[in-house]
N, C-alpha and C. Protein backbone atom coordinates (compact mmCIF):
# COMPACT_ATOMS: atom_id res chain seq x y z
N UNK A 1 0.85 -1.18 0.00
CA UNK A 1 0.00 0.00 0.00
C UNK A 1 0.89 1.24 0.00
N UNK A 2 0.54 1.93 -0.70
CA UNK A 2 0.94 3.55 -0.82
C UNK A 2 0.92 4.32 0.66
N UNK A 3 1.49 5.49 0.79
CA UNK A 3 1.25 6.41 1.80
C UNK A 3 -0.13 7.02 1.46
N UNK A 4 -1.11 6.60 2.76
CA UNK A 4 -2.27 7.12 2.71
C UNK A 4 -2.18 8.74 2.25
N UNK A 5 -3.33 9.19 2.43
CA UNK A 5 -3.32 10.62 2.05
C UNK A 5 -4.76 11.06 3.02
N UNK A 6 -5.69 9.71 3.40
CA UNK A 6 -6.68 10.24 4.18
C UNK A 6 -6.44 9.38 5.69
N UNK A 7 -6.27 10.01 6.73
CA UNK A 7 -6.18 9.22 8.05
C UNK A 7 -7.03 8.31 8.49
N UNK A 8 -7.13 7.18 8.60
CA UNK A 8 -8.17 6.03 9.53
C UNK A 8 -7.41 5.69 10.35
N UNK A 9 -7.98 5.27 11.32
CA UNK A 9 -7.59 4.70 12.46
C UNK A 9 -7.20 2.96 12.65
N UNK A 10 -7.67 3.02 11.73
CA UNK A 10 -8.07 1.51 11.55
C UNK A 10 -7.82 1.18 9.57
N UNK A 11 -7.32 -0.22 10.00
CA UNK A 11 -6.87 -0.72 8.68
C UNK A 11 -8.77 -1.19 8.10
N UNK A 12 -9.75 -1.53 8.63
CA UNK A 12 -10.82 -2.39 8.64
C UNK A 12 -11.42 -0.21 7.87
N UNK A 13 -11.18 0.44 8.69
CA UNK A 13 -11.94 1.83 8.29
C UNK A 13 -11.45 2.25 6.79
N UNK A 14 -10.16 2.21 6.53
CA UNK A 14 -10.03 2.14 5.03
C UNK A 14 -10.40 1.77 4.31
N UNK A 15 -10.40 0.09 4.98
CA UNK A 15 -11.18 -0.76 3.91
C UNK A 15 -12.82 -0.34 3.73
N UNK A 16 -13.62 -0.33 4.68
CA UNK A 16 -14.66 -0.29 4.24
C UNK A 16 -14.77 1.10 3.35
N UNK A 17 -14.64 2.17 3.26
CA UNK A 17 -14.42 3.67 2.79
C UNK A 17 -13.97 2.86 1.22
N UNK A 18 -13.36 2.18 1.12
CA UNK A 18 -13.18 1.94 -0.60
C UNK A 18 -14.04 1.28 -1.11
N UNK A 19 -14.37 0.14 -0.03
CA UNK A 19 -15.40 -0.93 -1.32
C UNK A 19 -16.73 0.32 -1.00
N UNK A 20 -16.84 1.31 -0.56
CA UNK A 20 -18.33 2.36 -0.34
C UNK A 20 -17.92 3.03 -1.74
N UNK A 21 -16.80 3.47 -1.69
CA UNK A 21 -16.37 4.35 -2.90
C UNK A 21 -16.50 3.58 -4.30
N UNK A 22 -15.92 2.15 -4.18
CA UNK A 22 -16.40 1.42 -5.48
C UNK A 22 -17.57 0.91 -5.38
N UNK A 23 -18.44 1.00 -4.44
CA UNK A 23 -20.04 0.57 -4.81
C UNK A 23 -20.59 1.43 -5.93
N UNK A 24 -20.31 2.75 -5.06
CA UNK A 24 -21.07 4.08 -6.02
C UNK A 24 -20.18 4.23 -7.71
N UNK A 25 -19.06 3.28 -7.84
CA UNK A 25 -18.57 3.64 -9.04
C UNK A 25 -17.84 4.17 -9.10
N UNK A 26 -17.27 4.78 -8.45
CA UNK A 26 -15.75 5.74 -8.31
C UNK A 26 -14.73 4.65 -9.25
N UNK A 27 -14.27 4.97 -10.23
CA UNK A 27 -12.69 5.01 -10.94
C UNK A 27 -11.68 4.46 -9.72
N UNK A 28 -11.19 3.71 -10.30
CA UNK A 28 -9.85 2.59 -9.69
C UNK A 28 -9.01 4.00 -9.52
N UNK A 29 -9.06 4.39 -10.31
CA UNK A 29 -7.77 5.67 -10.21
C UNK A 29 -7.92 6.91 -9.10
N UNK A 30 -9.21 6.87 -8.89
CA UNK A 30 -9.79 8.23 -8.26
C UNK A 30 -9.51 7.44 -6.95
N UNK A 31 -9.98 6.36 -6.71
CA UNK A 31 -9.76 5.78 -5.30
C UNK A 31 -8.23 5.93 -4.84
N UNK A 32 -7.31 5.11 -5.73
CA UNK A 32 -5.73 4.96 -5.53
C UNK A 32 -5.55 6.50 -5.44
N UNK A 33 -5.78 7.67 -5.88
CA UNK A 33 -5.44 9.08 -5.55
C UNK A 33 -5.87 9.29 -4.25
N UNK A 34 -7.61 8.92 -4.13
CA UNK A 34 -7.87 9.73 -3.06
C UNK A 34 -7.31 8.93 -1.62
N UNK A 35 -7.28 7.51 -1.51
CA UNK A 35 -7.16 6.92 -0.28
C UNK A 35 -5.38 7.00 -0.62
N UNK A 36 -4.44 6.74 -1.64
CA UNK A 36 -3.50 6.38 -1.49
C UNK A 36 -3.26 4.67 -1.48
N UNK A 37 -3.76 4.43 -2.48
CA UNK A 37 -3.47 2.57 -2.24
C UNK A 37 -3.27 2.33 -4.18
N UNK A 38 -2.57 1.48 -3.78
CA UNK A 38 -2.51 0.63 -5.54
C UNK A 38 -3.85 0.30 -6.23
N UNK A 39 -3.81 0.19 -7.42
CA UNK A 39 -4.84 -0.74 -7.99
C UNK A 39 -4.87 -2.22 -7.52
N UNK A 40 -3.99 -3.00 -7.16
CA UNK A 40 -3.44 -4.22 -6.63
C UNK A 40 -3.88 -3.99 -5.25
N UNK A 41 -4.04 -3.27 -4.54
CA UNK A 41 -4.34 -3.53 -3.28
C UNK A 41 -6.23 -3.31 -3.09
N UNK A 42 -6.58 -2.42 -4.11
CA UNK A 42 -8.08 -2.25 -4.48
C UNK A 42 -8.73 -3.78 -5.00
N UNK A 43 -8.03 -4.30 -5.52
CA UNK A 43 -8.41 -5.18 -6.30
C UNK A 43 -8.33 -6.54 -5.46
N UNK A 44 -7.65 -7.03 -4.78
CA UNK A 44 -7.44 -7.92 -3.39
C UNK A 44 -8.52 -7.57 -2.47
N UNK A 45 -8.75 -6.18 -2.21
CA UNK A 45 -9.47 -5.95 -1.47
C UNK A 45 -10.85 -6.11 -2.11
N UNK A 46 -11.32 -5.94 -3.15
CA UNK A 46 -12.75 -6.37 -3.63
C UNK A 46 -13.02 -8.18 -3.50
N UNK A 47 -11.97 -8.66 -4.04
CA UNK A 47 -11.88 -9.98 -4.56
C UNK A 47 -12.36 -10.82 -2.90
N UNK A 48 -11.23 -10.22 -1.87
CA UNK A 48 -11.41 -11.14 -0.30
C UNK A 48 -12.83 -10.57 0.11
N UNK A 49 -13.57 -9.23 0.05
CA UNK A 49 -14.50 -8.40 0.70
C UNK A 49 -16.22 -9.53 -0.43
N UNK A 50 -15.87 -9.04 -1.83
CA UNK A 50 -17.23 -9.40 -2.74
C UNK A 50 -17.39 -11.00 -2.84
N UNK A 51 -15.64 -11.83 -2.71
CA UNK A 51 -15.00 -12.96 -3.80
C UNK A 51 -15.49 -12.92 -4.82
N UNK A 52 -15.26 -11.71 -5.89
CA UNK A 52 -15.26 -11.98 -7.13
C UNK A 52 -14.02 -10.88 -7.47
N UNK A 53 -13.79 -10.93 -8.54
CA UNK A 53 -12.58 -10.18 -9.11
C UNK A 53 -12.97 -8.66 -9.67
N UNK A 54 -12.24 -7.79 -9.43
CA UNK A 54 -12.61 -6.25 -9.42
C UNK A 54 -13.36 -6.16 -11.17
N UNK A 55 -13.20 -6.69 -11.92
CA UNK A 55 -13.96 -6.55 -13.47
C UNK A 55 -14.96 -7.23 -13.11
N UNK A 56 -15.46 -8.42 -12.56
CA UNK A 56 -16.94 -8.73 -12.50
C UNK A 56 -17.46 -7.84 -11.26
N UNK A 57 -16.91 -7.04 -10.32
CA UNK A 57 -17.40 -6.15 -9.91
C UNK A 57 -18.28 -5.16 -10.44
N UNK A 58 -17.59 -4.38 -11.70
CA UNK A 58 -17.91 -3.58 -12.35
C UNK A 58 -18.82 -3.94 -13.34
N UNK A 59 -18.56 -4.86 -13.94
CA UNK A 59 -19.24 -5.73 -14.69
C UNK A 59 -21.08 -5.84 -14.14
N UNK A 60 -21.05 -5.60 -12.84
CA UNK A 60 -22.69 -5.79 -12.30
C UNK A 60 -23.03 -4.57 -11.97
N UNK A 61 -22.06 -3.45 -11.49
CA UNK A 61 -23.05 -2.07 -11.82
C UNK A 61 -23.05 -1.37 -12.82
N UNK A 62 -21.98 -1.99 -14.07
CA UNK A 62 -22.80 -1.54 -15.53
C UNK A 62 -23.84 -1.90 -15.79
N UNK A 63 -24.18 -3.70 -15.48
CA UNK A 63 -25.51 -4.06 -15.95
C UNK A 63 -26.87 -3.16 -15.42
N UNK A 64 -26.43 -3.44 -13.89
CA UNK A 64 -27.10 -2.73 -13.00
C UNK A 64 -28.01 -1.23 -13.52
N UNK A 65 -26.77 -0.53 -13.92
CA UNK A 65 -27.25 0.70 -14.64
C UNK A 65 -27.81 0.88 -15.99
N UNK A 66 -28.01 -0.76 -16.67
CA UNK A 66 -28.60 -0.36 -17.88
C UNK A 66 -29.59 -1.18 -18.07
N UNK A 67 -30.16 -1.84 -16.73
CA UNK A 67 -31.72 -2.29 -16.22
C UNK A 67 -32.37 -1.04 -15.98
N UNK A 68 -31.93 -0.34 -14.89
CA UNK A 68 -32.58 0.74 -14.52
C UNK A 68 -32.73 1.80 -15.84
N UNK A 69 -32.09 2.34 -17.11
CA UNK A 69 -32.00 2.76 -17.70
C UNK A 69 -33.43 2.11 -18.72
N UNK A 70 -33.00 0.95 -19.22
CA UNK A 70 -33.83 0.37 -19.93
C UNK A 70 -35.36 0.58 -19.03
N UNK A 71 -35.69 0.10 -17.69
CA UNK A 71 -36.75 0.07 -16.89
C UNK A 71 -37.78 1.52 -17.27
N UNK A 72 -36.56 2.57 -16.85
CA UNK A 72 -37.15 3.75 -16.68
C UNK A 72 -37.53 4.28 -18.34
N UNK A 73 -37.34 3.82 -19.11
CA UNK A 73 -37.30 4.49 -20.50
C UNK A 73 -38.94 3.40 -21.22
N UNK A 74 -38.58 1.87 -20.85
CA UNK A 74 -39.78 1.07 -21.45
C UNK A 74 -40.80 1.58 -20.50
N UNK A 75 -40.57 1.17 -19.03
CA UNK A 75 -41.68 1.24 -17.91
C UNK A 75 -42.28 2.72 -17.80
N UNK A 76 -41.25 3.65 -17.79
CA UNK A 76 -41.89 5.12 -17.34
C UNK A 76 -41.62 4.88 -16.01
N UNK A 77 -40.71 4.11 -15.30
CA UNK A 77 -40.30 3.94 -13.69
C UNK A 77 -39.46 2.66 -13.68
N UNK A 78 -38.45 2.99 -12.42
CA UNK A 78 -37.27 2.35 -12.03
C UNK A 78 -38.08 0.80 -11.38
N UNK A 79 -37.93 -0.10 -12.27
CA UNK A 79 -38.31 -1.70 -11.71
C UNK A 79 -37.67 -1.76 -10.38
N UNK A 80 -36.45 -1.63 -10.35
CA UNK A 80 -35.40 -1.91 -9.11
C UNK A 80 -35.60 -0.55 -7.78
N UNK A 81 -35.73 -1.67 -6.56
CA UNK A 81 -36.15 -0.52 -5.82
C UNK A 81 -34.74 -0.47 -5.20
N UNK A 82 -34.33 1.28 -5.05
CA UNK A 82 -32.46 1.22 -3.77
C UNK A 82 -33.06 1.01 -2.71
N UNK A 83 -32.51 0.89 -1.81
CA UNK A 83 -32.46 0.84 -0.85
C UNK A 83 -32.01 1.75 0.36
């Protein structure tokens, strides 16, 4: 891991703060800037946190976003409810 750039107290507080940041979609790159960590350490960290590998990560909130897309455009409303 890189020299942080944002303080946690905790190795477990980093972690969760990234897989939050890659839920919403944040860029591999924007994360490694903003927390200070590798792509390699983002990517370990999805894989042990989701067990799947950081591209089928992404891979389900593209789909994700083009249900809701498709939903809202055929339906006239979002099928998928957030939470």
């Amino acid at each position: 891991m890189c020299g942080q750039k944002i303080n946690f107290k905790t190795e477990k507080e980093l972690q969760e703060a990234i897989i939050q940041e890659k839920s919403k979609g944040t860029p591999d790159i924007e994360i490694g800037q903003k927390y200070g960590v590798t792509f390699r350490y983002i990517e370990r960290l999805i894989t042990k946190s989701q067990g799947v590998n950081i591209s089928a990560f992404d891979l389900f909130f593209i789909l994700l976003d083009k249900i809701i897309y498709f939903s809202e455009n055929i339906f006239g409303y979002n099928c998928i409810q957030e939470a």
